[in-house]
Each structure stands twice: as C-alpha cells, then as structure tokens.
Protein backbone atom coordinates (compact mmCIF):
# COMPACT_ATOMS: atom_id res chain seq x y z
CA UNK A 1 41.17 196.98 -70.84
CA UNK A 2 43.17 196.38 -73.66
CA UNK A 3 46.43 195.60 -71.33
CA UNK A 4 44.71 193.40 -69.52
CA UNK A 5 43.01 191.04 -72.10
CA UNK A 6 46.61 190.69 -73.33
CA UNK A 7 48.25 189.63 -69.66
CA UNK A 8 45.56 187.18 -69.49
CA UNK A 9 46.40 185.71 -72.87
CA UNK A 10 50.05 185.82 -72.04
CA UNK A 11 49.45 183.94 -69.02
CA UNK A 12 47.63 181.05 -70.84
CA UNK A 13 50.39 181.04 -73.17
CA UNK A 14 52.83 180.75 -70.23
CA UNK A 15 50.71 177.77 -68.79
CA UNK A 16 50.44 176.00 -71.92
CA UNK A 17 46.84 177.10 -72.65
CA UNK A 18 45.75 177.38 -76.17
CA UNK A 19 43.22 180.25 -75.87
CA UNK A 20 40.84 180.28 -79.00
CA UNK A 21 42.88 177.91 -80.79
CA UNK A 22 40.86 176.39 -83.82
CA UNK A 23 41.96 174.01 -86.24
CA UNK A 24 40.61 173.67 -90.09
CA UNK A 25 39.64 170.27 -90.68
CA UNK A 26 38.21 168.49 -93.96
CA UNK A 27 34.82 169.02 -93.45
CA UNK A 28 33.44 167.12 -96.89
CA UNK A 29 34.61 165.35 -99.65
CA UNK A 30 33.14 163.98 -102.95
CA UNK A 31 35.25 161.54 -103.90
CA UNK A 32 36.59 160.52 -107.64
CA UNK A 33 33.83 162.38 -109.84
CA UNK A 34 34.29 162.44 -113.48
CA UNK A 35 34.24 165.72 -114.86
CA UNK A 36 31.43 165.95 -117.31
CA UNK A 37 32.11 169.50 -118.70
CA UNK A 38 34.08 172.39 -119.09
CA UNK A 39 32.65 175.81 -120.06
CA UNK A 40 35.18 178.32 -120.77
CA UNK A 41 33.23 181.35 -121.16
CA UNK A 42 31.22 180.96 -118.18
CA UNK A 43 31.98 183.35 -114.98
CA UNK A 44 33.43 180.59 -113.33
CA UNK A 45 32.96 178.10 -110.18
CA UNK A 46 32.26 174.88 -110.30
CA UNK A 47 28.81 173.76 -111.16
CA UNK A 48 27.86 170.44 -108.62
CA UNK A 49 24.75 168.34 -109.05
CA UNK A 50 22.72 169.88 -106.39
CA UNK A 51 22.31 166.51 -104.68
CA UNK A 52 26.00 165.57 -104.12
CA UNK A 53 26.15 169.07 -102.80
CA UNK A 54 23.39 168.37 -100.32
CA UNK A 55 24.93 164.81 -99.40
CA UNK A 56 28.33 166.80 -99.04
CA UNK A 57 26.92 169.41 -96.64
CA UNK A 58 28.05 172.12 -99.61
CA UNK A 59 26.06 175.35 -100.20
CA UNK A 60 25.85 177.57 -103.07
CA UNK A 61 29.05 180.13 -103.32
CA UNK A 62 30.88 178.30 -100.73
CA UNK A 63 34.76 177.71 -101.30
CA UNK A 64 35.55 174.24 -102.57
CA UNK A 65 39.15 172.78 -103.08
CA UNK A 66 39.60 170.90 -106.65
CA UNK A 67 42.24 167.62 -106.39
CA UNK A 68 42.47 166.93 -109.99
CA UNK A 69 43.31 162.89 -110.07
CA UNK A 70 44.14 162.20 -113.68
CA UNK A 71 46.54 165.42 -114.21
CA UNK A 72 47.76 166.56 -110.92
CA UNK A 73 46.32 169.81 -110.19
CA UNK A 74 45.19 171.19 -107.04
CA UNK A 75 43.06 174.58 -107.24
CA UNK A 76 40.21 176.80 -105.54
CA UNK A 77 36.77 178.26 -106.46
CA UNK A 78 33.49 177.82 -105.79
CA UNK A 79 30.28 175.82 -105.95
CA UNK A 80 27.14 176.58 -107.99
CA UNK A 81 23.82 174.15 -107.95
CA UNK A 82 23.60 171.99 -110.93
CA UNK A 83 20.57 170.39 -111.77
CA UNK A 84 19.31 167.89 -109.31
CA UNK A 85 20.04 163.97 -110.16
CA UNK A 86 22.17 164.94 -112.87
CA UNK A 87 25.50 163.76 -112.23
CA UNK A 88 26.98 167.58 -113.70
CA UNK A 89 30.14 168.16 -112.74
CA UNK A 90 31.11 170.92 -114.49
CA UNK A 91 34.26 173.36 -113.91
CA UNK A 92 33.44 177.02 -115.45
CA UNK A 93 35.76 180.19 -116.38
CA UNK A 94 39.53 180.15 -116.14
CA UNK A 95 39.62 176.63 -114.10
CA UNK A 96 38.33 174.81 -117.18
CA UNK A 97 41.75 175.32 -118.42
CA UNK A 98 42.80 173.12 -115.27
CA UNK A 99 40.33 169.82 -115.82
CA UNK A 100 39.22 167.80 -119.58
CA UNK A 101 35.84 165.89 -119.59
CA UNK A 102 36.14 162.61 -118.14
CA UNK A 103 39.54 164.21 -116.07
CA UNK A 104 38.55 162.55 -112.45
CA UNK A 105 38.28 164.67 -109.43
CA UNK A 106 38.00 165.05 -105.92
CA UNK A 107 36.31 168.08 -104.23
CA UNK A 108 36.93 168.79 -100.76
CA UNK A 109 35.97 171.54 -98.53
CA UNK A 110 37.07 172.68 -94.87
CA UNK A 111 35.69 174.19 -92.27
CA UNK A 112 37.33 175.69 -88.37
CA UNK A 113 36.61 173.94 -85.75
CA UNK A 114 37.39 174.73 -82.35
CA UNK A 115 39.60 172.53 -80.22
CA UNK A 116 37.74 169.79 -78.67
CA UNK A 117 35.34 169.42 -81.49
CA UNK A 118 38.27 168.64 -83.86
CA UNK A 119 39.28 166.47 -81.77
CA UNK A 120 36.15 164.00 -82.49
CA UNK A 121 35.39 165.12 -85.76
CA UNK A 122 33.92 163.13 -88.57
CA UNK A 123 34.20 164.55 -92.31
CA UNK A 124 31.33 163.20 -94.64
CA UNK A 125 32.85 161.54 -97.18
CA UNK A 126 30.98 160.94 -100.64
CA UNK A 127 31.15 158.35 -102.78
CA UNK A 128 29.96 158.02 -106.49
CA UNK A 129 29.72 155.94 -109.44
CA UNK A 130 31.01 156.72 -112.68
CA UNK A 131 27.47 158.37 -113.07
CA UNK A 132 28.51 160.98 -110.54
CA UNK A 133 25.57 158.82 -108.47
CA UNK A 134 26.07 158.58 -104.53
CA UNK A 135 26.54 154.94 -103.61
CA UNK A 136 26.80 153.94 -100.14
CA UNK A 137 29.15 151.67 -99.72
CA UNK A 138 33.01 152.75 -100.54
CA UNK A 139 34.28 151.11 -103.36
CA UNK A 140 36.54 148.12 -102.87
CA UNK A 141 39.70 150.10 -104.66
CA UNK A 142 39.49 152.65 -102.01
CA UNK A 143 42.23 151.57 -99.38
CA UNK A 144 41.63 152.33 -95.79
CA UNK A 145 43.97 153.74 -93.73
C-alpha cells in the first residue's frame, strides 16, 4: 500500500502536479495599534481587546505574529481576550521586554490554505484609531499597493 501511494505521488510530481500542496497566507491583520501596556510578570501572550480580536477573526491561545513599528522587532506568542471596547493592547511575560507603551504595532496571523483557495484569498485587514478603535475606512497615510 505504502509503495503504491508513493508511485502515485511520484507520478504527479513527474507531471507537474502539486499533490496536497498548501500555502500559508496572512490570514488577519490589526494594523498600527499602540501598545497600551506591558506586564512583565505576567505568564505571557499578548492580551487583545476582545473586539479587535473578533473583527480580526483571532481566538483565544491562537499564535499571533508581533511587527513592532517604532523599534523594529518582529516576534511570536499568543493572544488572550482583553476586556471588550477597551482598546488594551497589552504584551505580557518575556515579550514586554520587546515593546514600550505607546511603541506601535502590527499583529498579524496566518493560516494554510490549500491551493486554489489561496489563490482568491482575501486577508481581513483591521484598522484602528489611536484609541485602538476599529474604523472603517483605511487611513489616508496608508499607501496602497
């Protein structure tokens, strides 16, 4: 069985077929929050009012990706619920040593996505004001590509 689920791979390879080829894609982003806390001693994570992380299709423990605009760094960890309507952003445990308050950031998550569908995929990209507040519209210094 074994033997043969690998010929017929090797034949799709051979024919330029991609198989189970998936492709990780930006599946969300909350774009330019200001950082409204730092807790040191706390387990870690990052704690997200609970509305951006509904807007932003983000659920509690999932892996989130940390773009740190006013210093540079780039890290990992994961997203707790803040209190709804908030505007908490709040980076906990050793990545407080990567962010200060009022450090803005962007936080960006990915997902796989199989072939076709990444093809025609559509991230949800959130905006806020300097409230951490969703607004609809992007804001005018946001350049489009």
């Amino acid at each position: 069985m074994i033997i043969v689920l690998l010929k017929e791979e090797n034949e799709k390879s051979r024919k330029g077929g991609r198989g189970d080829v998936q492709r990780i894609m930006l599946k969300s982003k909350i774009h330019r929050t200001t950082v409204t806390d730092a807790n040191l001693d706390y387990e870690g994570s990052i704690t997200i009012d609970e509305l951006l992380m509904e807007d932003a299709g983000i659920i509690p423990y999932e892996a989130v990706h940390i773009y740190n605009i006013s210093n540079g760094e780039r890290f990992e960890t994961y997203a707790i619920k803040g209190e709804a309507n908030s505007g908490t952003i709040c980076l906990n445990g050793a990545a407080a040593h990567k962010v200060s308050v009022g450090d803005l950031i962007i936080i960006a998550n990915y997902a796989n996505y199989e072939e076709e569908e990444a093809r025609n995929h559509k991230p949800k990209l959130i905006y806020v004001d300097l409230n951490n507040r969703r607004i609809e519209k992007k804001p005018s210094y946001i350049q489009s590509l």
